[in-house]
N, C-alpha and C. Protein backbone atom coordinates (compact mmCIF):
# COMPACT_ATOMS: atom_id res chain seq x y z
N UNK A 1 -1.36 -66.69 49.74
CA UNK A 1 -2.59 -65.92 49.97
C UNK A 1 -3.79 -66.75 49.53
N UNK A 2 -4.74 -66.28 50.13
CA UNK A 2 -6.09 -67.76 50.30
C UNK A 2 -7.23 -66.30 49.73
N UNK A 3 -8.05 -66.57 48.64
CA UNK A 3 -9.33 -65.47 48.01
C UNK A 3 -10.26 -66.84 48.40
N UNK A 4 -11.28 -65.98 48.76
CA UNK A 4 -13.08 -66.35 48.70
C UNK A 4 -13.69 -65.92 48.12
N UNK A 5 -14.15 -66.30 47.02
CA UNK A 5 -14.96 -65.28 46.01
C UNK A 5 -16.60 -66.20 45.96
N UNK A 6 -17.51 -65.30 46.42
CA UNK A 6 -18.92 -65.76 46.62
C UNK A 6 -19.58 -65.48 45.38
N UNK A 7 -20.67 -65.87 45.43
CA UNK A 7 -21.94 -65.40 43.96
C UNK A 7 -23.72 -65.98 44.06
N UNK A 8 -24.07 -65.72 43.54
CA UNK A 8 -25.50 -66.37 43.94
C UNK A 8 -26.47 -65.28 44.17
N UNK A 9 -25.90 -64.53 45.06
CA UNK A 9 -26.73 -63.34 45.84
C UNK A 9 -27.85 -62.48 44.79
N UNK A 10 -28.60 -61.77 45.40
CA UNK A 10 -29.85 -61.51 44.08
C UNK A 10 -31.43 -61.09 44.80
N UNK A 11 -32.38 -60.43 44.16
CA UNK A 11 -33.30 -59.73 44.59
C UNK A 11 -34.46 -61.19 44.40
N UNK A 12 -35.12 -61.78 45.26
CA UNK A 12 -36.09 -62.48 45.26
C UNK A 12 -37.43 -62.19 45.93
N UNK A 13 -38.54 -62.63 45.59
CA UNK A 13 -39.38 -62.25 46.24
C UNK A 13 -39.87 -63.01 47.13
N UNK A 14 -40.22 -62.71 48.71
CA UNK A 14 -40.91 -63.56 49.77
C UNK A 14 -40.92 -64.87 48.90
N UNK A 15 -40.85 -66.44 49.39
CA UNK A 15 -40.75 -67.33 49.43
C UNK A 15 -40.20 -67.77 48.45
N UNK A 16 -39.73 -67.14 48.42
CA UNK A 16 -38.40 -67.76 46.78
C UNK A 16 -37.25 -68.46 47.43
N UNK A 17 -36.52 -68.76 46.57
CA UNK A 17 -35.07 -69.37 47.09
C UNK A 17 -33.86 -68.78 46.17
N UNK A 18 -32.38 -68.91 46.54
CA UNK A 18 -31.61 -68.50 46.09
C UNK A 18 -30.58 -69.26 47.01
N UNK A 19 -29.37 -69.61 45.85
CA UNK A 19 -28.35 -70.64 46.18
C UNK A 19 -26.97 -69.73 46.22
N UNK A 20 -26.53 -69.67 47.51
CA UNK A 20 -25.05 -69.16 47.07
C UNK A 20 -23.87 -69.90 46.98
N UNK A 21 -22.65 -69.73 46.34
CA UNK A 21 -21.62 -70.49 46.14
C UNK A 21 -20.06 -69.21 47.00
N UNK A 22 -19.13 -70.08 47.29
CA UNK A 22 -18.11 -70.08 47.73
C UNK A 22 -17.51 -70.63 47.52
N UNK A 23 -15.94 -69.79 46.79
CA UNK A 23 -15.08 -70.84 46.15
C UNK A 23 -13.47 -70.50 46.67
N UNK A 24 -12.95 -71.20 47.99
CA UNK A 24 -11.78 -70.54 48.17
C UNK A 24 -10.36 -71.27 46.91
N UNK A 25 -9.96 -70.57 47.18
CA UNK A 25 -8.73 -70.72 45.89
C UNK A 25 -7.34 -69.77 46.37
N UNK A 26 -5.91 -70.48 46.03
CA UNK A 26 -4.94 -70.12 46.88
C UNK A 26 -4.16 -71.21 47.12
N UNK A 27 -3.03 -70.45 48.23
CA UNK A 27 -2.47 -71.02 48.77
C UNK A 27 -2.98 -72.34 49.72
N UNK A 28 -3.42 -73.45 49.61
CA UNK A 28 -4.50 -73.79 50.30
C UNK A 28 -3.76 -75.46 50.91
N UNK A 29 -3.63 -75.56 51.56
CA UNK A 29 -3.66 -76.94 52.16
C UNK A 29 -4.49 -78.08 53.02
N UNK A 30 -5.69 -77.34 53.39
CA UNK A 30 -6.48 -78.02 53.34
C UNK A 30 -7.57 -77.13 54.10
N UNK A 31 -8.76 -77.08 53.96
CA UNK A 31 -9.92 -76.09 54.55
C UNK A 31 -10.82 -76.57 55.61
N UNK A 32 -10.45 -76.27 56.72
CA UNK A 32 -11.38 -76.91 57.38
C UNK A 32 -12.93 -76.12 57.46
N UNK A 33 -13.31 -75.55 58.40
CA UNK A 33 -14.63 -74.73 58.62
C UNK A 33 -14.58 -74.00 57.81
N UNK A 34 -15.90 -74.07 56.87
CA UNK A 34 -16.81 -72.94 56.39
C UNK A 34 -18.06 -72.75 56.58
N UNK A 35 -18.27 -71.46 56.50
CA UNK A 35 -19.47 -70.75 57.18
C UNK A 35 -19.98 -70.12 56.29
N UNK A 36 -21.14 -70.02 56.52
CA UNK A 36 -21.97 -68.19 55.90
C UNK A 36 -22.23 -67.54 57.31
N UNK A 37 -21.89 -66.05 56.88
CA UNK A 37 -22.62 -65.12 57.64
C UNK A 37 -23.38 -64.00 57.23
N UNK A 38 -24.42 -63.10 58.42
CA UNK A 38 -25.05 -62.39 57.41
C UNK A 38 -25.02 -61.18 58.26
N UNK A 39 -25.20 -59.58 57.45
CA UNK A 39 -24.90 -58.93 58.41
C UNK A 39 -26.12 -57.65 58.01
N UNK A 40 -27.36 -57.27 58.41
CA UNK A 40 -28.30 -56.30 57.92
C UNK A 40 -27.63 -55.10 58.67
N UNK A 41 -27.81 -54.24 57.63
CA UNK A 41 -27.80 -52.76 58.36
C UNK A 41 -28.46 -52.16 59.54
N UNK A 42 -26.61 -51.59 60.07
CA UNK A 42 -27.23 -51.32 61.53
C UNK A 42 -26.91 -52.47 62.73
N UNK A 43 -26.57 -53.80 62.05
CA UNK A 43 -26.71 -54.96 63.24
C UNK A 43 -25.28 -55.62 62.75
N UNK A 44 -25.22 -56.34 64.01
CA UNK A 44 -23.90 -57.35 64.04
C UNK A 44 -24.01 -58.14 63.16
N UNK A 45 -22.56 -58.53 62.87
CA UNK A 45 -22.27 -60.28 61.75
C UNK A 45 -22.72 -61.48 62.63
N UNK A 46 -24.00 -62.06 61.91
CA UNK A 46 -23.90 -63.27 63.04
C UNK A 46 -24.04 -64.49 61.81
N UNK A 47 -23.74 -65.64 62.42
CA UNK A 47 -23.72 -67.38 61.71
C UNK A 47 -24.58 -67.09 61.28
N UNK A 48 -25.00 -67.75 59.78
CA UNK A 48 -25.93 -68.59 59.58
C UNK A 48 -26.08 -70.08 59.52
N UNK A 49 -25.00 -70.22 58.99
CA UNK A 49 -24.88 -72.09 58.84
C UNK A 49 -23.40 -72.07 58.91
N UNK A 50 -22.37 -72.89 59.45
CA UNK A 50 -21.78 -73.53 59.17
C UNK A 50 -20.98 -75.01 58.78
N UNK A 51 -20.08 -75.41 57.81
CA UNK A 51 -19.99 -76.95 58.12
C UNK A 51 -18.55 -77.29 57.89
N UNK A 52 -18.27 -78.55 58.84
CA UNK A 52 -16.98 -78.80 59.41
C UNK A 52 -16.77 -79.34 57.86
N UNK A 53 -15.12 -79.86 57.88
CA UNK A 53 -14.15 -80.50 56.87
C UNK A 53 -15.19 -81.73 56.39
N UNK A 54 -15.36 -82.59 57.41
CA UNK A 54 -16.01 -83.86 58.02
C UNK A 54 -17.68 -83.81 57.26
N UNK A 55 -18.15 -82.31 57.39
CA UNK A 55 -19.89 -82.39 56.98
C UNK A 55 -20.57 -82.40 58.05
N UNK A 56 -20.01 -81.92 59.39
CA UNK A 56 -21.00 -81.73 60.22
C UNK A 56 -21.31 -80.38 60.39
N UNK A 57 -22.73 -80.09 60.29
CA UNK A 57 -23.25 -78.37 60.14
C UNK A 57 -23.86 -77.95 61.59
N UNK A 58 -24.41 -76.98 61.13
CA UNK A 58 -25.02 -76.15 61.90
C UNK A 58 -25.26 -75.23 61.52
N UNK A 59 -26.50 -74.58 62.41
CA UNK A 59 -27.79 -73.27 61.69
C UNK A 59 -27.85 -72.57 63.22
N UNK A 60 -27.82 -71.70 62.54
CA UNK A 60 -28.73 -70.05 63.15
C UNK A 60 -30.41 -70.93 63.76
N UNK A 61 -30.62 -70.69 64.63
CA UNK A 61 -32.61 -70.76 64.92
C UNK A 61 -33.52 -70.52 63.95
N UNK A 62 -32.95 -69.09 63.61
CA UNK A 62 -33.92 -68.64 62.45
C UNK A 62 -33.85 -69.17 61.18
N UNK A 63 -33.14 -69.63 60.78
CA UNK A 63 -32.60 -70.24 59.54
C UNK A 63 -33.27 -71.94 59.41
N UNK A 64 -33.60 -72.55 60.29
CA UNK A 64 -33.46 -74.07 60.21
C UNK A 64 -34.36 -74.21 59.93
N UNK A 65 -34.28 -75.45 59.03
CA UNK A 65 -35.60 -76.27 57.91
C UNK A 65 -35.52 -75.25 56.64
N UNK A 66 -35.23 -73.64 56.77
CA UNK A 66 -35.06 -73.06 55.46
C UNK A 66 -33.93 -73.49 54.86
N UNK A 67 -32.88 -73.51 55.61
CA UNK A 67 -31.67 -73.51 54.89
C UNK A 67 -30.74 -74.31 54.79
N UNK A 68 -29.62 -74.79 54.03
CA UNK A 68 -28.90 -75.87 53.70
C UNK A 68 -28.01 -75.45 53.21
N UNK A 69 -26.81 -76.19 54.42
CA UNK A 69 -25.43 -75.47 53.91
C UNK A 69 -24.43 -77.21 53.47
N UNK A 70 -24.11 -76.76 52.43
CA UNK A 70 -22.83 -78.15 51.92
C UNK A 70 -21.66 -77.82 51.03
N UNK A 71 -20.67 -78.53 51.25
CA UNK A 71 -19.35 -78.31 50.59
C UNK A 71 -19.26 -79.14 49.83
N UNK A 72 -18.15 -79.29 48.75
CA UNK A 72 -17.16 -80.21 47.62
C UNK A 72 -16.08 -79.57 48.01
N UNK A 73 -15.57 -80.37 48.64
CA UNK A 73 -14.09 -80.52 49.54
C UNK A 73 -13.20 -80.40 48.09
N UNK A 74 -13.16 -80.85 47.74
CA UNK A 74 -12.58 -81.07 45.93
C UNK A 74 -12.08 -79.99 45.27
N UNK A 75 -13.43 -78.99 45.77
CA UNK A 75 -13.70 -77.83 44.70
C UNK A 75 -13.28 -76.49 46.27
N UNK A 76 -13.38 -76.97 47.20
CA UNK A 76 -13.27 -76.03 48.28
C UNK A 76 -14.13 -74.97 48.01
N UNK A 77 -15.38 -75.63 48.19
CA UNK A 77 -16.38 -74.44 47.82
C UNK A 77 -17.84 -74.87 48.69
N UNK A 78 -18.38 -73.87 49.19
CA UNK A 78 -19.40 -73.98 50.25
C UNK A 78 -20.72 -73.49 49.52
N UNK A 79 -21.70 -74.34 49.84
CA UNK A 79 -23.03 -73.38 49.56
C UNK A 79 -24.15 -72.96 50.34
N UNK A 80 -25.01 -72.18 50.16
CA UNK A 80 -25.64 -72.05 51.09
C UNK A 80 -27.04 -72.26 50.14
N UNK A 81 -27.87 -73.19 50.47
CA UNK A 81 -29.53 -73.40 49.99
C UNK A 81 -30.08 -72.48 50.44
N UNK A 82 -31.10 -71.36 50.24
CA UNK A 82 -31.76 -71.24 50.86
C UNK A 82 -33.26 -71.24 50.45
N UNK A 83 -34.17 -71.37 51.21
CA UNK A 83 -35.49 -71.80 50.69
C UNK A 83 -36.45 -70.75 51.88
N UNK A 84 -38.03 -70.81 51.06
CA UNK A 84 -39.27 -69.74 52.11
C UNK A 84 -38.25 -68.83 52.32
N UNK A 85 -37.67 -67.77 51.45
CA UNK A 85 -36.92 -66.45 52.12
C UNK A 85 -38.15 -65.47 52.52
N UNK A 86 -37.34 -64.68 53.61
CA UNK A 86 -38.57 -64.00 54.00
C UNK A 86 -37.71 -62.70 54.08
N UNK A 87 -38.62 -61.45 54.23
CA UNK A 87 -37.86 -59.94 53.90
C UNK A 87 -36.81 -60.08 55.13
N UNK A 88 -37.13 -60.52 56.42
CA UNK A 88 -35.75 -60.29 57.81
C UNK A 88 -34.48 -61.24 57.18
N UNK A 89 -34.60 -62.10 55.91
CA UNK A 89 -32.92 -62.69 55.65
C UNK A 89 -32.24 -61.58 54.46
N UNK A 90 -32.88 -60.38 54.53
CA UNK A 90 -32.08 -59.10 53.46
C UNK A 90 -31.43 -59.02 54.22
N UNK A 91 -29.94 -59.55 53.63
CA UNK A 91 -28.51 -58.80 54.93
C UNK A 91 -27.65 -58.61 53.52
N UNK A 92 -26.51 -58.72 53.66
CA UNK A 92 -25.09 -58.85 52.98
C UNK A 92 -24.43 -60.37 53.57
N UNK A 93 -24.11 -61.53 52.51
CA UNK A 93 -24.06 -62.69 53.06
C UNK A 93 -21.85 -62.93 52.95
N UNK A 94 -21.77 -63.11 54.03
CA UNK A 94 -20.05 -63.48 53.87
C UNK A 94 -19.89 -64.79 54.27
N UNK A 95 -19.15 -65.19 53.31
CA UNK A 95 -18.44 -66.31 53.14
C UNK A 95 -17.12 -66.26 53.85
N UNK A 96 -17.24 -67.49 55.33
CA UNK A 96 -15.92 -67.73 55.89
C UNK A 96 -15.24 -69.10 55.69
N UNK A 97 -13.87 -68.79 55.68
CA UNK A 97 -12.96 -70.23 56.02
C UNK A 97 -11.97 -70.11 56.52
N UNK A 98 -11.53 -71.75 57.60
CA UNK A 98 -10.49 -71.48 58.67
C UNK A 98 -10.08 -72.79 57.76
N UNK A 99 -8.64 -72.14 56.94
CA UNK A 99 -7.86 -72.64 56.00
C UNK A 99 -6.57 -72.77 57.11
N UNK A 100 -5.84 -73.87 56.41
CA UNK A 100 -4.56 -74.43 56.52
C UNK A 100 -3.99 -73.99 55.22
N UNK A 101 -2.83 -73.10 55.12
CA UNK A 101 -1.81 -73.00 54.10
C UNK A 101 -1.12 -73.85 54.33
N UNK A 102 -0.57 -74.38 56.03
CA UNK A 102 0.33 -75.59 55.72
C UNK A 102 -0.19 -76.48 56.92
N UNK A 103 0.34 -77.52 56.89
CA UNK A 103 -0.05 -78.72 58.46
C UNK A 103 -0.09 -77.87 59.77
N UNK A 104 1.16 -76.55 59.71
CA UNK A 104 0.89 -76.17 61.33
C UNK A 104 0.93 -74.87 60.95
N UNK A 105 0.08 -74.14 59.71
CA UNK A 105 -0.33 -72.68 60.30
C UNK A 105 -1.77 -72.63 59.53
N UNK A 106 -2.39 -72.36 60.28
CA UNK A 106 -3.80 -71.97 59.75
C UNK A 106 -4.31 -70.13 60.13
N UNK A 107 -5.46 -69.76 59.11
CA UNK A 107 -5.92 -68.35 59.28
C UNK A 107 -7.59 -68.44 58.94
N UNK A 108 -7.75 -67.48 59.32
CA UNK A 108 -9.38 -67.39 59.02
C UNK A 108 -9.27 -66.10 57.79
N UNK A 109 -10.03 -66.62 56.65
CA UNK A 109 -10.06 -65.79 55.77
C UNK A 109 -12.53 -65.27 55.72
N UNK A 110 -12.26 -64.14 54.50
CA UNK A 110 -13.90 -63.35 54.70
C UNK A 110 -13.64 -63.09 52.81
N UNK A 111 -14.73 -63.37 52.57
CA UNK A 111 -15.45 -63.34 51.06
C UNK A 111 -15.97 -61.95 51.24
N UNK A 112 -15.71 -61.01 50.14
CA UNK A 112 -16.21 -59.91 50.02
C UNK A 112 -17.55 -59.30 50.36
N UNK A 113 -18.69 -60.83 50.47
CA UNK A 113 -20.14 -60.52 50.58
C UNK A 113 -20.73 -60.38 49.37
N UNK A 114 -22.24 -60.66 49.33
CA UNK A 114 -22.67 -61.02 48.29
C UNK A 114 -23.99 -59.98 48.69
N UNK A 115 -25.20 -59.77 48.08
CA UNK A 115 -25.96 -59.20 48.87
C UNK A 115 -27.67 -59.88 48.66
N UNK A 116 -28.30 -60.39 49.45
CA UNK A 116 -29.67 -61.06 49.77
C UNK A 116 -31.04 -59.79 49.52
N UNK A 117 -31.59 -59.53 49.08
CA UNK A 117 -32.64 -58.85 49.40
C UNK A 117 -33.85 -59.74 49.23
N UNK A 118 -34.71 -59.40 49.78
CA UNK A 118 -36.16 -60.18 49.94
C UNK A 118 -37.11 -59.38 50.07
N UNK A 119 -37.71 -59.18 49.09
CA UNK A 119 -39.01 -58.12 48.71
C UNK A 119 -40.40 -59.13 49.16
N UNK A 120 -41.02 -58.25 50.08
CA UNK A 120 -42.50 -58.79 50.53
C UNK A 120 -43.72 -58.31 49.50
């Protein structure tokens, strides 16, 4: 069994920043993709950043130049930078990974969520 346990999350005000962490732990053989996602009330789970095994990322539109996502492969743990928060990034933030328990079975595991608010 593969846990994601996130942290960071927290009440900031308009242009503040706040760093989250992701730490999978487990059965683990090697982790490839991790992601953040975010999900506001009322609306769908969508990306914010994700980044491959390798370190190649990717952002949401809305997110880019704010935000910065990086791993320690080591530590199997993802973070998410974020910087200029503005009140529309208040969601609930989940932490994903598409883990290998062994060479030929992999699963996608979800971090409980953490929660973002951004007071204007």
């Amino acid at each position: 069994q593969v846990q994601l346990v996130e942290s960071g999350g927290g009440l900031v005000q308009a242009g503040g920043s706040l760093t989250l962490s992701c730490a999978a732990s487990g059965s683990i053989f090697r982790v490839e993709t991790m992601a953040w996602y975010r999900q506001a009330p009322g609306k769908q789970r969508d990306l914010v950043a994700g980044i491959t095994n390798g370190g190649s990322t990717n952002y949401a539109d809305s997110v880019k130049g704010r935000f910065t996502v990086s791993r320690d492969n080591a530590k199997n743990t993802v973070y998410l930078q974020m910087n200029s928060l503005a009140p529309e990034d208040t969601a609930a933030y989940y932490c994903y990974a598409d883990v290998r328990v062994s060479f030929w079975r992999r699963s996608d595991y979800w971090g409980q969520g953490t929660q973002v608010t951004v007071s204007s």
